[in-house]
N, C-alpha and C. Protein backbone atom coordinates (compact mmCIF):
# COMPACT_ATOMS: atom_id res chain seq x y z
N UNK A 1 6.82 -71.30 -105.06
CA UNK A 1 7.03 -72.49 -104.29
C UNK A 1 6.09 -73.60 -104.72
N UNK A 2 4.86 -72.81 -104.74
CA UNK A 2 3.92 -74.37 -105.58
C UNK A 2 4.20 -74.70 -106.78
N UNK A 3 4.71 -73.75 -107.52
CA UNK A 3 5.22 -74.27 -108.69
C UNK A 3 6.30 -75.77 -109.07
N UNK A 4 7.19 -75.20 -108.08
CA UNK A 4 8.17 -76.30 -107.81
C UNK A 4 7.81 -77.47 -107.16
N UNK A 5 6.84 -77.50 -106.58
CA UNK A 5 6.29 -78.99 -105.73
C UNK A 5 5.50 -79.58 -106.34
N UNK A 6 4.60 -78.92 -107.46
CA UNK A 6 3.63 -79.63 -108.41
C UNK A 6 4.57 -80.34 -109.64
N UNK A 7 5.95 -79.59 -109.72
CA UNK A 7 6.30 -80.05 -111.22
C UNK A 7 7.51 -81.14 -110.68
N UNK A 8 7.66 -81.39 -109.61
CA UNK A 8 8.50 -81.83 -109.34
C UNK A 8 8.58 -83.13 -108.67
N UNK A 9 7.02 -82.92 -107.74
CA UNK A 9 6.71 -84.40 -106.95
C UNK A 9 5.81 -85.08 -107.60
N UNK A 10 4.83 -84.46 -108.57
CA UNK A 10 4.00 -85.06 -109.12
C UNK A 10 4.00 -86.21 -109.88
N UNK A 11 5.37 -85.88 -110.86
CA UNK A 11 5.65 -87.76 -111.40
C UNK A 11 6.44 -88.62 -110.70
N UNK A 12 6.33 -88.16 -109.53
CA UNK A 12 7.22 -89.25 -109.19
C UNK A 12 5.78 -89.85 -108.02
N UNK A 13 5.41 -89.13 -107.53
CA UNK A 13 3.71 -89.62 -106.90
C UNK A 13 3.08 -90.68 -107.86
N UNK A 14 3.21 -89.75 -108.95
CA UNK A 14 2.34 -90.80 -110.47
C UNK A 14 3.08 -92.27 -110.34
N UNK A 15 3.99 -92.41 -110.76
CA UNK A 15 5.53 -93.59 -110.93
C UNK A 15 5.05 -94.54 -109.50
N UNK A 16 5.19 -93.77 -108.28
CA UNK A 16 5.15 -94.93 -106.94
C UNK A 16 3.53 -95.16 -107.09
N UNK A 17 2.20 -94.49 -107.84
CA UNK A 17 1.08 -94.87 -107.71
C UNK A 17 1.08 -95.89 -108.20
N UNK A 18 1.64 -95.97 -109.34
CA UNK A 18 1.47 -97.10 -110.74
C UNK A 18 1.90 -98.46 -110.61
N UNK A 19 3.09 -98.36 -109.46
CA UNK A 19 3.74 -99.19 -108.91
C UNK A 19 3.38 -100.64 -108.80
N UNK A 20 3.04 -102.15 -108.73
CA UNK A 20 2.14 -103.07 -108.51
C UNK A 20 3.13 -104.44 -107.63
N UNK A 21 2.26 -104.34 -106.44
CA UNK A 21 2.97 -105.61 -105.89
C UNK A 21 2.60 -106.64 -106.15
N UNK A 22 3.70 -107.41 -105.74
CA UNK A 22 4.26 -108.83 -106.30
C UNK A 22 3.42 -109.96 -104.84
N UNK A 23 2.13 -110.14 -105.11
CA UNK A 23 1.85 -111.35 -103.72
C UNK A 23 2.67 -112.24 -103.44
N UNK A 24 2.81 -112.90 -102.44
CA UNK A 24 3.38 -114.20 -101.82
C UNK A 24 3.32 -115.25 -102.37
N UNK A 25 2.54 -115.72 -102.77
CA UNK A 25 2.19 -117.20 -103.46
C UNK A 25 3.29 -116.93 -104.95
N UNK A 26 2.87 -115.41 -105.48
CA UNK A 26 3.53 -115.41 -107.13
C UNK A 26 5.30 -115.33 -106.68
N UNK A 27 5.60 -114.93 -105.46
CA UNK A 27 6.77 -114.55 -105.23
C UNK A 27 7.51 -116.02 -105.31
N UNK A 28 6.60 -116.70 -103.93
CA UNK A 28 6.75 -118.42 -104.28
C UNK A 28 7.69 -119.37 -105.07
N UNK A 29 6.19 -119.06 -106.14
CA UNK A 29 5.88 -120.04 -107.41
C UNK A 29 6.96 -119.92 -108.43
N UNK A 30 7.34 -118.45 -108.25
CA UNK A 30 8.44 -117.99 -109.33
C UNK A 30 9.48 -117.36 -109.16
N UNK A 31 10.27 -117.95 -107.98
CA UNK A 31 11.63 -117.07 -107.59
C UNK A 31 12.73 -116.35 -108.46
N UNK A 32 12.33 -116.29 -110.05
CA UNK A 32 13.73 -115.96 -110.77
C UNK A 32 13.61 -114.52 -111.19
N UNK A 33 11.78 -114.25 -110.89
CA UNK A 33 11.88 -112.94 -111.05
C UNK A 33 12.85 -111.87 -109.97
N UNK A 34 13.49 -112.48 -108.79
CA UNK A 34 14.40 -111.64 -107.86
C UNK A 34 16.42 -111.80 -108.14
N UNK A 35 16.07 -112.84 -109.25
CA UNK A 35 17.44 -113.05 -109.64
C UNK A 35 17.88 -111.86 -110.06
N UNK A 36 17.52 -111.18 -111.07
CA UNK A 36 17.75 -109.87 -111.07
C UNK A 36 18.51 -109.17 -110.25
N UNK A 37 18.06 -108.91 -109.05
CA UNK A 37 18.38 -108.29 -108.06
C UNK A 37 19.57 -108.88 -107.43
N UNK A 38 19.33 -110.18 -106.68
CA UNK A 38 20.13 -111.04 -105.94
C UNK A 38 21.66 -110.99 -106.76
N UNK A 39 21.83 -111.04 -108.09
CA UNK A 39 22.61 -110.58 -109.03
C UNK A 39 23.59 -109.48 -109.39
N UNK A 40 22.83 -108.39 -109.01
CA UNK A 40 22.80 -107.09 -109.46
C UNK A 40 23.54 -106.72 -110.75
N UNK A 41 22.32 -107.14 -111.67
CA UNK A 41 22.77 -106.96 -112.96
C UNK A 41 22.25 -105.64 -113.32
N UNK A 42 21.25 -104.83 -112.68
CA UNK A 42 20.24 -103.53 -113.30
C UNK A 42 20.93 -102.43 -112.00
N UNK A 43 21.67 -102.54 -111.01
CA UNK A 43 22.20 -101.66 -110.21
C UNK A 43 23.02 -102.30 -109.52
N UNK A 44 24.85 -101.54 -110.11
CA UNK A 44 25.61 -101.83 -109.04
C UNK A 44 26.65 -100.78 -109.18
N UNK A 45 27.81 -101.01 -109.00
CA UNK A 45 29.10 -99.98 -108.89
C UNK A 45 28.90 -98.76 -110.20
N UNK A 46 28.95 -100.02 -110.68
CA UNK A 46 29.26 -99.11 -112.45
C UNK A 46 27.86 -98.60 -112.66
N UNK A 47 26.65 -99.33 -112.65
CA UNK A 47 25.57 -98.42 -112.98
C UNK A 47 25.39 -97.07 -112.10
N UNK A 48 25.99 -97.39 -111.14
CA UNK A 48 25.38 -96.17 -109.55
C UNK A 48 26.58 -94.89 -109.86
N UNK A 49 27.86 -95.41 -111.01
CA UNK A 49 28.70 -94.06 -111.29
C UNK A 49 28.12 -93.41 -112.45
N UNK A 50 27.51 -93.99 -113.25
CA UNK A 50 27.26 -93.62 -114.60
C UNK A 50 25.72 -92.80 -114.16
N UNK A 51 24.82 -93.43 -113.18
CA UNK A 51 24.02 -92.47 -112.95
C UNK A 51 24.77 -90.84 -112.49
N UNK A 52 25.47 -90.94 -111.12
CA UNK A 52 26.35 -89.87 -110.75
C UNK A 52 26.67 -89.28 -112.21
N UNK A 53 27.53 -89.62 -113.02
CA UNK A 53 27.60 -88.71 -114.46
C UNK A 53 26.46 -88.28 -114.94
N UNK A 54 25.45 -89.23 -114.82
CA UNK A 54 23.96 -88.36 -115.66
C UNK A 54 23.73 -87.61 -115.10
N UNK A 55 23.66 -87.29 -114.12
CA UNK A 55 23.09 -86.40 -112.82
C UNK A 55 24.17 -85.10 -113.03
N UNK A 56 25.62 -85.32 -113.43
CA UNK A 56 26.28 -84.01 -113.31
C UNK A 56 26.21 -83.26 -114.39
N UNK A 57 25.71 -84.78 -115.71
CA UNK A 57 26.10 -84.03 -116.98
C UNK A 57 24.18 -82.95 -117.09
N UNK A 58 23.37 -83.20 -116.44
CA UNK A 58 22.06 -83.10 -116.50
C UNK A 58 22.03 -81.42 -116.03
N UNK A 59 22.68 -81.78 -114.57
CA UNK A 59 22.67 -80.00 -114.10
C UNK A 59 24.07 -79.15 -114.79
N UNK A 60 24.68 -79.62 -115.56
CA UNK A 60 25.87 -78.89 -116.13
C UNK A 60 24.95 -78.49 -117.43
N UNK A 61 24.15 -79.03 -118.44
CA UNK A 61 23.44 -78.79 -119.44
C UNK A 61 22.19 -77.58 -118.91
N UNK A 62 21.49 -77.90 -117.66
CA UNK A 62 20.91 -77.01 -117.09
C UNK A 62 20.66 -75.70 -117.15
N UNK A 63 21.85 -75.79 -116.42
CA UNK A 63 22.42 -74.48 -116.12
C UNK A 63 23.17 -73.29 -117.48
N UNK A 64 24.09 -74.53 -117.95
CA UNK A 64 24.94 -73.55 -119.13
C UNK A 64 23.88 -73.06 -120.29
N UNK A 65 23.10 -74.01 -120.59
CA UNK A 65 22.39 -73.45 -121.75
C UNK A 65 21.84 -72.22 -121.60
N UNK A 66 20.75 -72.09 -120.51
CA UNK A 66 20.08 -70.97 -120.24
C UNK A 66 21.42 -69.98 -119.93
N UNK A 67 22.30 -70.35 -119.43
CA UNK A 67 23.12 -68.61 -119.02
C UNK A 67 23.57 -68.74 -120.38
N UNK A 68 23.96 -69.76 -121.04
CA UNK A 68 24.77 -68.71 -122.72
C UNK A 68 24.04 -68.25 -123.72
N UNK A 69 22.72 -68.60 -123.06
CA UNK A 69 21.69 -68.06 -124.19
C UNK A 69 21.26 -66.34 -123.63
N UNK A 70 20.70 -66.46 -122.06
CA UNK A 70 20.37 -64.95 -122.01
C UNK A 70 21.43 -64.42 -121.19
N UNK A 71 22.25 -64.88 -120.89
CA UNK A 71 23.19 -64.22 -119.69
C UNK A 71 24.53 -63.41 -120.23
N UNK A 72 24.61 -63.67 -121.73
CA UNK A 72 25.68 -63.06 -122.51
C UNK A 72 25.05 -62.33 -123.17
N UNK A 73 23.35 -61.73 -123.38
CA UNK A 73 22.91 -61.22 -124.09
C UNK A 73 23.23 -59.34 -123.60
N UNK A 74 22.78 -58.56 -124.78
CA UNK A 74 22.80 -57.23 -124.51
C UNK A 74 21.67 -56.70 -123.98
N UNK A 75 20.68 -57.19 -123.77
CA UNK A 75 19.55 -56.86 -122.73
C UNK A 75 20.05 -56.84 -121.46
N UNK A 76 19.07 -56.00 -120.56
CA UNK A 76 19.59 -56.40 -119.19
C UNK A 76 18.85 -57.41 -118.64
N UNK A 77 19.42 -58.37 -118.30
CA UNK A 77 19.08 -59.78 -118.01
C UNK A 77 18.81 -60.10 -116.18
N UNK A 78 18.20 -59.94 -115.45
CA UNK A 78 17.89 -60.08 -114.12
C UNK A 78 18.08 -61.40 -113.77
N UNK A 79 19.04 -61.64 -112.33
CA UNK A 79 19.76 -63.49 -112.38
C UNK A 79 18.64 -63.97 -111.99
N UNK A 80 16.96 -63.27 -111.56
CA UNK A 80 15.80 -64.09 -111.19
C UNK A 80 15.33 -64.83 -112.76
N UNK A 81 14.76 -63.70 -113.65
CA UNK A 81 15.03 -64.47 -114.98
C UNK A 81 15.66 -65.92 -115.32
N UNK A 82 17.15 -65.79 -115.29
CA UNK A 82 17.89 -66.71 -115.70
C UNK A 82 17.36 -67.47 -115.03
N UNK A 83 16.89 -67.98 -113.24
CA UNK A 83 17.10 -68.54 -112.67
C UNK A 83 15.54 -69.57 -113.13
N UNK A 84 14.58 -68.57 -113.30
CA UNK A 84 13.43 -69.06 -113.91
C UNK A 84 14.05 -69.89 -115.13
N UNK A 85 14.43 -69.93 -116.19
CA UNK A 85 15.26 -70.38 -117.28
C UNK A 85 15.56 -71.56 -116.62
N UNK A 86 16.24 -71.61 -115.65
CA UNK A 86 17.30 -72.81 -115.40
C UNK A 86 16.60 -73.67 -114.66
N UNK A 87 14.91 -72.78 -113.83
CA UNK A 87 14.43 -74.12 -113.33
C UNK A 87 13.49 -74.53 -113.98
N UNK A 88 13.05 -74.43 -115.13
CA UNK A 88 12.17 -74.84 -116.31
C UNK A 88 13.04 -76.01 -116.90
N UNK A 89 14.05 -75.93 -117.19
CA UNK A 89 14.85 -76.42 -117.87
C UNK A 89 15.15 -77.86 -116.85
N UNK A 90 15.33 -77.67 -115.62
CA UNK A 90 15.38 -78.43 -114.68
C UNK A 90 13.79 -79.42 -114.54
N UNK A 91 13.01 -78.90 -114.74
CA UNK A 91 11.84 -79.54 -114.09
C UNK A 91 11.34 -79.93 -115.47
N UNK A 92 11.39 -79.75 -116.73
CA UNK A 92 11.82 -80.28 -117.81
C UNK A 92 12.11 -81.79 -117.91
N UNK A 93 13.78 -81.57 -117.38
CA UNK A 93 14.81 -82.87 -117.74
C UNK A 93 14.51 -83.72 -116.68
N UNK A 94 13.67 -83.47 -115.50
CA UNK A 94 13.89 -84.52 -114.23
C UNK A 94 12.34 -85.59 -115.05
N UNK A 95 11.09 -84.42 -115.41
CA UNK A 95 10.03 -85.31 -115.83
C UNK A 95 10.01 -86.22 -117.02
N UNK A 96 11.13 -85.44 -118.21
CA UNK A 96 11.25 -86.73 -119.09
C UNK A 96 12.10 -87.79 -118.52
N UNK A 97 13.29 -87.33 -118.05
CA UNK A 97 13.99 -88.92 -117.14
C UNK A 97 12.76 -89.75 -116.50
N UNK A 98 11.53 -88.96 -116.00
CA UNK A 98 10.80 -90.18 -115.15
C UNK A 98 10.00 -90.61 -116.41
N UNK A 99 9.31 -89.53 -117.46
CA UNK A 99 8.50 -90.79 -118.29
C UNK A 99 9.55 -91.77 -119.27
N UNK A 100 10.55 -91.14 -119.20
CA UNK A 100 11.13 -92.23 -120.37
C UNK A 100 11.82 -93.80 -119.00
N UNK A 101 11.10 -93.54 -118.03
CA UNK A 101 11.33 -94.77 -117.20
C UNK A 101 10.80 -95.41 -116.96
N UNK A 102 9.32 -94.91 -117.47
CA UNK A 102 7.84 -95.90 -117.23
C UNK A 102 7.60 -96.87 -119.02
């Protein structure tokens, strides 16, 4: 269980630490930095489906790799094993998605 809460909340703790607000006066002085948003050129329909696909294609890669690698094997393979496999693999792909976001 600690395993999974250290590898899992930790960059994303890191990510909201790093975080830096925007004061009042700079918000002010320079309103175009919210155009962005007001816009929604960085999140909307189409970005919020294509995430949904990353997200299915992410746990479909997950999962299959580790079972076609030991789960077809001639060893006897225990589904705790695999399951270890699949959450390595998981806690893996969630921390590079967060550093390749910083």
């Amino acid at each position: 269980m600690m395993f999974n809460l250290v590898f899992t909340s930790i960059p994303v703790m890191a990510l909201g630490g790093f975080d830096q607000e925007v004061g009042a006066e700079y918000t002010l002085q320079y309103p175009e930095i919210f155009r962005v948003g007001i816009n929604q050129e960085r999140f909307n329909r189409k970005m919020f489906w294509l995430f949904v696909i990353e997200g299915i294609w992410q746990a479909v890669a997950c999962f299959l790799i580790p079972y076609m690698v030991y789960g077809k094997s001639e060893m006897e393979t225990n589904i705790f094993e695999i399951g270890t496999y699949v959450f390595t693999s998981v806690a893996l792909c969630a921390n590079l998605t967060v550093a390749m976001m910083v």
